[in-house]
N, C-alpha and C. Protein backbone atom coordinates (compact mmCIF):
# COMPACT_ATOMS: atom_id res chain seq x y z
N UNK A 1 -21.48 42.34 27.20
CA UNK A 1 -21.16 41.89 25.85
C UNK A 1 -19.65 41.77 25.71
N UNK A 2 -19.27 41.19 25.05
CA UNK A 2 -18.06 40.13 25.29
C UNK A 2 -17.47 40.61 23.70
N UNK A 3 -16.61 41.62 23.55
CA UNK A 3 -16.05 41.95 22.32
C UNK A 3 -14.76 41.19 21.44
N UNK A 4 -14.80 41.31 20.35
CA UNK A 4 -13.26 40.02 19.81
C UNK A 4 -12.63 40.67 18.79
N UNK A 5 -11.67 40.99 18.43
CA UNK A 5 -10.54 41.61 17.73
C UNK A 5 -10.60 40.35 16.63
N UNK A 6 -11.32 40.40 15.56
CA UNK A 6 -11.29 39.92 14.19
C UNK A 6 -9.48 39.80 13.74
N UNK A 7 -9.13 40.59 13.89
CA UNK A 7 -7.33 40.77 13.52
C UNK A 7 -6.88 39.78 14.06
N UNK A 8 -7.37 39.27 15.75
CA UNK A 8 -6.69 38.29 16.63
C UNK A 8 -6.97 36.84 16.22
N UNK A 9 -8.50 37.34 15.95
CA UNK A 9 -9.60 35.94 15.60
C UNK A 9 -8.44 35.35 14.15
N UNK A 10 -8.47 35.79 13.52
CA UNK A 10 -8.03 35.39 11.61
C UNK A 10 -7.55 34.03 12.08
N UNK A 11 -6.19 33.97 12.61
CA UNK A 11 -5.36 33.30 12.40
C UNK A 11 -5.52 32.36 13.44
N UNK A 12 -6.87 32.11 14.03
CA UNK A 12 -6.66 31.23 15.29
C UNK A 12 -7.49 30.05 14.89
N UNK A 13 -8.06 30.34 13.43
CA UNK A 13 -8.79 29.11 12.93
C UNK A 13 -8.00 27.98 12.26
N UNK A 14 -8.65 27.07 11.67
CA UNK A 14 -8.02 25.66 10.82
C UNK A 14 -7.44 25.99 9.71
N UNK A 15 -8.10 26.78 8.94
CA UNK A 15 -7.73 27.60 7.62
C UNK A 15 -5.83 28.20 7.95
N UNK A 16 -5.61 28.66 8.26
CA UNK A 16 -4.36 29.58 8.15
C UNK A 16 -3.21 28.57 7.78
N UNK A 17 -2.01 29.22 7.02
CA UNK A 17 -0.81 28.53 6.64
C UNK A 17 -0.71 27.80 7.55
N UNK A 18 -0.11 28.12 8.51
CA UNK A 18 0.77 26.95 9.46
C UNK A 18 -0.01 25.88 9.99
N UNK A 19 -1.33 26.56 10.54
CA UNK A 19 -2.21 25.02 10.46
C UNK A 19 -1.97 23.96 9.40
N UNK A 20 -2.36 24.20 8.49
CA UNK A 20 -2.67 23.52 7.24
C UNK A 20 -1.19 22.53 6.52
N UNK A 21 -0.12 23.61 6.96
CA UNK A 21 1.05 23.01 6.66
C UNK A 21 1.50 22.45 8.07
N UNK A 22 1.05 22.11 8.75
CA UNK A 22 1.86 21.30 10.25
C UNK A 22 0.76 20.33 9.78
N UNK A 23 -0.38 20.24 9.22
CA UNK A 23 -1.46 18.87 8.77
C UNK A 23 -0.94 18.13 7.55
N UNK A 24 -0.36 18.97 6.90
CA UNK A 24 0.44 17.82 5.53
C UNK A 24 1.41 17.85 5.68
N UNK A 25 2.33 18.01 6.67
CA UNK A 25 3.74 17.62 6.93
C UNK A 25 3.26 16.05 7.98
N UNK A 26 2.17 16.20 9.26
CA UNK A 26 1.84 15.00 10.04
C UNK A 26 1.13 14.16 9.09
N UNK A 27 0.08 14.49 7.77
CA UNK A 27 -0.36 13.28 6.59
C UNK A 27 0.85 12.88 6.41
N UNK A 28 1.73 13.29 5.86
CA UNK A 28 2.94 12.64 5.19
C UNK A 28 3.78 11.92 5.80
N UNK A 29 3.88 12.28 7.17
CA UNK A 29 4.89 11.44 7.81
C UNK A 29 4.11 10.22 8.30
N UNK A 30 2.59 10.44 8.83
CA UNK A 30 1.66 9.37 9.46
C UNK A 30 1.71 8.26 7.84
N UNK A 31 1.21 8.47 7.10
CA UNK A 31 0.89 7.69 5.72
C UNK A 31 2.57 7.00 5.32
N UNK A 32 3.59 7.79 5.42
CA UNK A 32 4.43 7.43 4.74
C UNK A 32 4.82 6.11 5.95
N UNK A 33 4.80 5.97 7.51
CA UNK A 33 5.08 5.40 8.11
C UNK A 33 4.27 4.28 7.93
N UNK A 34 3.24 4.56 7.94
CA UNK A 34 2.09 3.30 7.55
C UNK A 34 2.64 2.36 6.58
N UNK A 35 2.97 2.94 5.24
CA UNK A 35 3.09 2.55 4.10
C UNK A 35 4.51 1.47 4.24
N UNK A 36 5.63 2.05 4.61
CA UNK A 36 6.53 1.22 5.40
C UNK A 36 6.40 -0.14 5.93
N UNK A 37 5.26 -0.30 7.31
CA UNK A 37 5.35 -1.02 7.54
C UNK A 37 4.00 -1.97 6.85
N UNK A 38 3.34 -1.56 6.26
CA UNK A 38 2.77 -2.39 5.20
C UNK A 38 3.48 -3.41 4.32
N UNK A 39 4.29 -2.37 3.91
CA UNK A 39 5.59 -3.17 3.16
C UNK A 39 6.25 -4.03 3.66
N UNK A 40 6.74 -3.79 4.87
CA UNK A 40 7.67 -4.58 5.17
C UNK A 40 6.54 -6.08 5.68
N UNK A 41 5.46 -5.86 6.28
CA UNK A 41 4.82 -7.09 6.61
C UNK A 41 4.53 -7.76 5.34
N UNK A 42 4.36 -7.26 4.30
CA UNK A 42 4.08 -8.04 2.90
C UNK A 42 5.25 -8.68 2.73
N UNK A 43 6.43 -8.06 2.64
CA UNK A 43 7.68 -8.48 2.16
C UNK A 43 8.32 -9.34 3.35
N UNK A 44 7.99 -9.69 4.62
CA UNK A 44 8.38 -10.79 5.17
C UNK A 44 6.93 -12.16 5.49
N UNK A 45 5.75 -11.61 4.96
CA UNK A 45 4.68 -12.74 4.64
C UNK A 45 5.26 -13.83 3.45
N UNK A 46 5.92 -13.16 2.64
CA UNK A 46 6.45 -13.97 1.17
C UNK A 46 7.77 -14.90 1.64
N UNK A 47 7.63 -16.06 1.89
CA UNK A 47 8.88 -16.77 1.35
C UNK A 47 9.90 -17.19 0.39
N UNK A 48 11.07 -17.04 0.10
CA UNK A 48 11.61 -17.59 -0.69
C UNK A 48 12.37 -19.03 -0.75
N UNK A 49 11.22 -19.61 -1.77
CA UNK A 49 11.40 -21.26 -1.67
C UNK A 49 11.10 -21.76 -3.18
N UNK A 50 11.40 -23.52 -3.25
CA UNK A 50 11.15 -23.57 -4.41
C UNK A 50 9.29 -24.02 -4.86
N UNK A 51 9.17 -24.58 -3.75
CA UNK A 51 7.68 -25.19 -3.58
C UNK A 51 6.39 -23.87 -4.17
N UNK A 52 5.69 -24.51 -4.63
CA UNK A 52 4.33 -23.15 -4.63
C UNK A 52 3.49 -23.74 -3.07
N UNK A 53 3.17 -22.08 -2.53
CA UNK A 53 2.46 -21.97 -1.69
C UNK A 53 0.80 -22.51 -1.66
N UNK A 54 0.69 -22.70 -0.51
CA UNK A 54 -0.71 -23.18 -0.77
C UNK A 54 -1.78 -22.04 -0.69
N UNK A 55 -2.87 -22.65 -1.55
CA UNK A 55 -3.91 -21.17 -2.25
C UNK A 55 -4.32 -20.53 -0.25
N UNK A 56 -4.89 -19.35 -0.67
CA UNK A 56 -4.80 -18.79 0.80
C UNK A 56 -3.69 -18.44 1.60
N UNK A 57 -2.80 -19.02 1.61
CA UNK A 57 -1.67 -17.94 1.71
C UNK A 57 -0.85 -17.29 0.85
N UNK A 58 0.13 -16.74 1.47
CA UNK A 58 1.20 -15.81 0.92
C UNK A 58 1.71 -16.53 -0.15
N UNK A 59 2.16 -16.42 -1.26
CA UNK A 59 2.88 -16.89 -2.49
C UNK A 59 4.12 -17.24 -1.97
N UNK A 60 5.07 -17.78 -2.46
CA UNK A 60 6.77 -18.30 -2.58
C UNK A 60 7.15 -17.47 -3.63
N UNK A 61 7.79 -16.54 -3.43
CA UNK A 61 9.00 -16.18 -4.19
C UNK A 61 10.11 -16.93 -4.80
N UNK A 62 9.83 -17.44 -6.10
CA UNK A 62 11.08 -18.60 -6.11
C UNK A 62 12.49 -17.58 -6.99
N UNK A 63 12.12 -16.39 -7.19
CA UNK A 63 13.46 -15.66 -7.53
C UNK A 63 13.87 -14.52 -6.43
N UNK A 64 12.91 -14.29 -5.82
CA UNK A 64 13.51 -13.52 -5.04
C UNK A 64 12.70 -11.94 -5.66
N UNK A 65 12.06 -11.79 -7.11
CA UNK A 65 11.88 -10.61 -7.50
C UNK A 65 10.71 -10.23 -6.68
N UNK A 66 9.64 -10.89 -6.17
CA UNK A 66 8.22 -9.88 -5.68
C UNK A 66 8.60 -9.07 -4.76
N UNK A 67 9.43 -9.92 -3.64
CA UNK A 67 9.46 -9.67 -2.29
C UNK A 67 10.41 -7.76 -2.68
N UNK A 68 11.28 -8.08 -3.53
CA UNK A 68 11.93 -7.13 -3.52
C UNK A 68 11.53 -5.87 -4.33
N UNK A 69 10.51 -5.89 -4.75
CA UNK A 69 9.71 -4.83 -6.03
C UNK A 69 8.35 -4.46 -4.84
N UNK A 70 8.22 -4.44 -3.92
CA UNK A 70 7.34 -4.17 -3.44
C UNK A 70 7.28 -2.83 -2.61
N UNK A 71 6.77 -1.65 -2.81
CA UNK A 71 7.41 -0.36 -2.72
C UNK A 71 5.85 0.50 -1.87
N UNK A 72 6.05 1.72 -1.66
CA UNK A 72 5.10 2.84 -1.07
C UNK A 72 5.33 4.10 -1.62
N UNK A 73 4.16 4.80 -1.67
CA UNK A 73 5.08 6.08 -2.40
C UNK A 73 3.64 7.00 -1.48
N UNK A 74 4.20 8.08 -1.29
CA UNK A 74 3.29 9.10 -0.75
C UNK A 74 2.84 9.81 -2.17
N UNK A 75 1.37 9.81 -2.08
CA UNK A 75 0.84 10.58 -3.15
C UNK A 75 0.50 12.20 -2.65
N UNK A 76 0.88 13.37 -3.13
CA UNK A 76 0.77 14.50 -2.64
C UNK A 76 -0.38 15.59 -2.45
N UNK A 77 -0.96 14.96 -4.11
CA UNK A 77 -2.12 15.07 -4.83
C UNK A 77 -3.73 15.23 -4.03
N UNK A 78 -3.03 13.43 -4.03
CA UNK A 78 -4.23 13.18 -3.11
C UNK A 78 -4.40 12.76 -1.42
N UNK A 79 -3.15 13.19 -1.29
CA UNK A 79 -3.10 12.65 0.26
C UNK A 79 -2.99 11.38 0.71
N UNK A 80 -2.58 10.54 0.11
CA UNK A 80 -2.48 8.93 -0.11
C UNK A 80 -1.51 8.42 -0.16
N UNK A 81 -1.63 7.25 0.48
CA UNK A 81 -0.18 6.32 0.48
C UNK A 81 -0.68 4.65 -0.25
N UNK A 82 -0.14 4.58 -1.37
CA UNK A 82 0.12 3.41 -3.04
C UNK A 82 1.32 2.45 -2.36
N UNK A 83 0.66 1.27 -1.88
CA UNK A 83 1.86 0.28 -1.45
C UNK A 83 1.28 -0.79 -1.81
N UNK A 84 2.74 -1.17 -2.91
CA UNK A 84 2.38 -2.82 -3.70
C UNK A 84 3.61 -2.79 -4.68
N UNK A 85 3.56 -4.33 -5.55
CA UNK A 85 4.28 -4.71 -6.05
C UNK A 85 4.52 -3.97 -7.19
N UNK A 86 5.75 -3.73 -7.78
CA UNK A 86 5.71 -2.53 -9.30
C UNK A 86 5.93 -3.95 -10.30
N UNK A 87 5.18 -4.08 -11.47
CA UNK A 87 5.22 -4.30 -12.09
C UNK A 87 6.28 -4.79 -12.72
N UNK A 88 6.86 -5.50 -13.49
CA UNK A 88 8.47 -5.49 -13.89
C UNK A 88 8.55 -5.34 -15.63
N UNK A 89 7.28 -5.62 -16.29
CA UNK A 89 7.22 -5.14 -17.45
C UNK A 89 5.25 -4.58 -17.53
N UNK A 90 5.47 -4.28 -18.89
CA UNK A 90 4.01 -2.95 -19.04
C UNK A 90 2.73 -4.11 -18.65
N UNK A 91 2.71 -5.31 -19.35
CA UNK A 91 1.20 -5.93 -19.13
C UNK A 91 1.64 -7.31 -17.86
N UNK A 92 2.87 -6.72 -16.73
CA UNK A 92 2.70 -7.82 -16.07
C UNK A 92 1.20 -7.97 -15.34
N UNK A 93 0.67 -9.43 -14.82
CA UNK A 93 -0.47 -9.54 -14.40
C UNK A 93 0.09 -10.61 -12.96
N UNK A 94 1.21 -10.80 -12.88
CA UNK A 94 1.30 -11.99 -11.75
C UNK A 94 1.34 -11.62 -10.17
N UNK A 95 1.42 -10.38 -9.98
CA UNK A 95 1.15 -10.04 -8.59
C UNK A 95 -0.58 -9.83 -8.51
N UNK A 96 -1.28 -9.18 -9.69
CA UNK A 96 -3.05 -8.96 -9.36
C UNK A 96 -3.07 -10.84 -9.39
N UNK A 97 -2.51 -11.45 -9.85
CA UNK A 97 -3.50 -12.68 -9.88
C UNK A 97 -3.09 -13.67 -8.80
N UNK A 98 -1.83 -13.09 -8.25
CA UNK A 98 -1.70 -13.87 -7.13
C UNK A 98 -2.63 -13.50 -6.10
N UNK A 99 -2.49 -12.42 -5.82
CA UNK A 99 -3.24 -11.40 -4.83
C UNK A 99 -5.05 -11.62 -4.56
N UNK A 100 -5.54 -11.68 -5.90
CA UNK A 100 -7.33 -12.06 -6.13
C UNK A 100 -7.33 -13.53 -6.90
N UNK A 101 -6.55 -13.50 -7.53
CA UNK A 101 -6.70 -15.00 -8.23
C UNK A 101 -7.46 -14.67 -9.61
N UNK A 102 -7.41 -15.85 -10.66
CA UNK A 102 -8.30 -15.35 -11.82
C UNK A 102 -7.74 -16.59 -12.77
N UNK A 103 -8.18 -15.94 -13.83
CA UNK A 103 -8.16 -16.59 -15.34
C UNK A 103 -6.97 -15.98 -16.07
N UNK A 104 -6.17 -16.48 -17.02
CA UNK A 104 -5.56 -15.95 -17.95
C UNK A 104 -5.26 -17.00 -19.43
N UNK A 105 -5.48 -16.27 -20.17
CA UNK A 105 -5.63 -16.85 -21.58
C UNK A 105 -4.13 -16.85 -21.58
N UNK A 106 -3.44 -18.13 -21.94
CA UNK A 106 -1.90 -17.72 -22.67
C UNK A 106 -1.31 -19.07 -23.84
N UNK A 107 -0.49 -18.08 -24.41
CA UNK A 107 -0.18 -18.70 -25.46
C UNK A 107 0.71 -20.38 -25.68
N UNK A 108 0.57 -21.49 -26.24
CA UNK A 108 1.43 -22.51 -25.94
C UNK A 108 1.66 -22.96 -27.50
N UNK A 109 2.57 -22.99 -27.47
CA UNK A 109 2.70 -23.11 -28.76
C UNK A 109 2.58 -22.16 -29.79
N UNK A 110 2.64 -22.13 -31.36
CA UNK A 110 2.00 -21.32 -32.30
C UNK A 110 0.56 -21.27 -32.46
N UNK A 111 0.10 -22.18 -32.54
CA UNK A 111 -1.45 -21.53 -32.45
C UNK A 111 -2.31 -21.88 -31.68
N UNK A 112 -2.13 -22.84 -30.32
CA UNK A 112 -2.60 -23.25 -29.41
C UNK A 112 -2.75 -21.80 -27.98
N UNK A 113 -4.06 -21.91 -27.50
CA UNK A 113 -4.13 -21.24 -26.07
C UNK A 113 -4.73 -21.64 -25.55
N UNK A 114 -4.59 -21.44 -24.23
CA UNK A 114 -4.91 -22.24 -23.11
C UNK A 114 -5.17 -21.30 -21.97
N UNK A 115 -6.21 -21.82 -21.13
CA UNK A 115 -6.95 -20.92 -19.70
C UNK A 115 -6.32 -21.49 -18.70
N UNK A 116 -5.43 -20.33 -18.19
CA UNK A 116 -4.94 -20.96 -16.68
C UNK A 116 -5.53 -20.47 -15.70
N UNK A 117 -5.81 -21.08 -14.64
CA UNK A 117 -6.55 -20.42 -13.38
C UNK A 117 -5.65 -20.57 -12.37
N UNK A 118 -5.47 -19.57 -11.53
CA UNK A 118 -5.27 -18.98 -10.05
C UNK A 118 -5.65 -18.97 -9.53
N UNK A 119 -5.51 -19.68 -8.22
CA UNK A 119 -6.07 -19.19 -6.91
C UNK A 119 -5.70 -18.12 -6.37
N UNK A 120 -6.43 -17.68 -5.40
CA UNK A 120 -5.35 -16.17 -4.53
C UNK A 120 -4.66 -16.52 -3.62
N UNK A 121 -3.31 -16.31 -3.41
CA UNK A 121 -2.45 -16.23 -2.32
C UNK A 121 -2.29 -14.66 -1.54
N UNK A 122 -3.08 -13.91 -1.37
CA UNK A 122 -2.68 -12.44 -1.26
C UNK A 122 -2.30 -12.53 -0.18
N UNK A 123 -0.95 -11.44 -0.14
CA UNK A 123 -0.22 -10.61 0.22
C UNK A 123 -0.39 -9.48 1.33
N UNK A 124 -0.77 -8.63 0.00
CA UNK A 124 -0.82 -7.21 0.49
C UNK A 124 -2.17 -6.77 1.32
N UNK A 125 -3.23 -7.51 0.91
CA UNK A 125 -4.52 -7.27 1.60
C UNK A 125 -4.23 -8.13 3.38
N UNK A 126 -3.47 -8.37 3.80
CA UNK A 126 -3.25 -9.29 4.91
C UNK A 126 -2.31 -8.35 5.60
N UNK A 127 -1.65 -8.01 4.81
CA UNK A 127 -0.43 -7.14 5.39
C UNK A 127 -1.03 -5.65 5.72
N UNK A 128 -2.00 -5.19 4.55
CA UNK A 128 -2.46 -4.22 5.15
C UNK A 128 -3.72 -3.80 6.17
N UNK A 129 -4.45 -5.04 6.59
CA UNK A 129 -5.25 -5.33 7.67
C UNK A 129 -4.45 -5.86 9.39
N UNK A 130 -3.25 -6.29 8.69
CA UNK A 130 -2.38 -6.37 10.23
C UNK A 130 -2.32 -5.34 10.77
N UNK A 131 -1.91 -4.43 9.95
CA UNK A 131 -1.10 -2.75 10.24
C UNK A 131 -2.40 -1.88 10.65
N UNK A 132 -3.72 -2.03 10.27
CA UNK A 132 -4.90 -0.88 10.25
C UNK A 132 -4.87 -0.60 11.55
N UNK A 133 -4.56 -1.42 12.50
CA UNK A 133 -4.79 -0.86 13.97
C UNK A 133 -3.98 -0.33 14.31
N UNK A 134 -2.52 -0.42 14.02
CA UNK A 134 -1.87 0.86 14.15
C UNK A 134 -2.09 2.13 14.06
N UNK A 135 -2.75 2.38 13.08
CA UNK A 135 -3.38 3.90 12.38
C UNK A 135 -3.44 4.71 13.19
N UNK A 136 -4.54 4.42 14.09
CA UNK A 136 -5.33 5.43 14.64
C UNK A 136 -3.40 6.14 16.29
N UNK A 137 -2.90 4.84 16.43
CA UNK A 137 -1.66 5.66 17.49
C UNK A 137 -1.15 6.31 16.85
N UNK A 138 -0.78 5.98 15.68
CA UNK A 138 -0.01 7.07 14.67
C UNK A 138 -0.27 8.55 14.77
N UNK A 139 -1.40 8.36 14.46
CA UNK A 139 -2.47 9.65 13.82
C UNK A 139 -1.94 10.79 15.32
N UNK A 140 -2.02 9.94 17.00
CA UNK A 140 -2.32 10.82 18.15
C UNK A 140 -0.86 11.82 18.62
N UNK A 141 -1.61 12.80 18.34
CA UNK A 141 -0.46 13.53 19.07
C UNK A 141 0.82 13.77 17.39
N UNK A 142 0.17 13.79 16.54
CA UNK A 142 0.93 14.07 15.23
C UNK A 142 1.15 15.26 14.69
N UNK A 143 0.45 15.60 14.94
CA UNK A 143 -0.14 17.64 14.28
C UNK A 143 0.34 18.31 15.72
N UNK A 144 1.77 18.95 15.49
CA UNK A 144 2.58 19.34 16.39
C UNK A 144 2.15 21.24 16.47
């Protein structure tokens, strides 16, 4: 019979501090690297030109603002990495509708409105299917 020192055992499992903290120090650095180059493939998919892009691809930046509002943030919470365009005021809608495409009611005139439709040019869903195969090298040999 083959005896084991419980005292020795404790700390040799998944559970213990340093495990757990050498696993969300490698989430954070694996996700935050991801998130990076997500970004950056979104933000060099976008041209800046005056022309509109054709539906199915990447949009034209004709000021220069998407390409440059396009950000990652490590969530801590939940273990997650949030990479996309920030908004530039509270009800912007022009990055979701570039991205899926849609409808929008808007105003012309004083009492005239009108339905504009979008196609999708997305972005970020392209940019972040380039990068998915990266993942898994990331991940190897991370948890030091």
């Amino acid at each position: 019979m083959v005896g084991m020192n419980f005292n020795l055992a404790k700390g040799m499992f998944f559970t213990s501090p340093a495990v757990l903290g050498a696993v969300d120090r490698a989430t954070r650095r694996v996700l935050a690297k991801f998130g990076a180059y997500v970004r950056r493939s979104a933000r060099s998919s976008i041209r800046k030109r005056k022309r509109v892009s054709e539906p199915g691809k990447p949009p034209s930046s004709h000021t220069g603002l998407l390409r440059k509002f396009i950000f990652f943030g490590y969530d801590r919470a939940d273990r997650t990495v949030v990479i996309g365009p920030i908004p530039l005021r509270a009800k912007a809608e022009a990055p979701e509708l570039l991205e899926h495409g849609g409808r929008v009611h808007r105003k012309v005139g004083k009492r005239r409105r009108r339905t504009m439709t979008y196609r999708p040019r997305p972005f970020m869903g392209p940019a972040f299917e380039i990068n998915k195969p990266k993942l898994p090298a990331m991940w190897k040999d991370s948890v030091a």
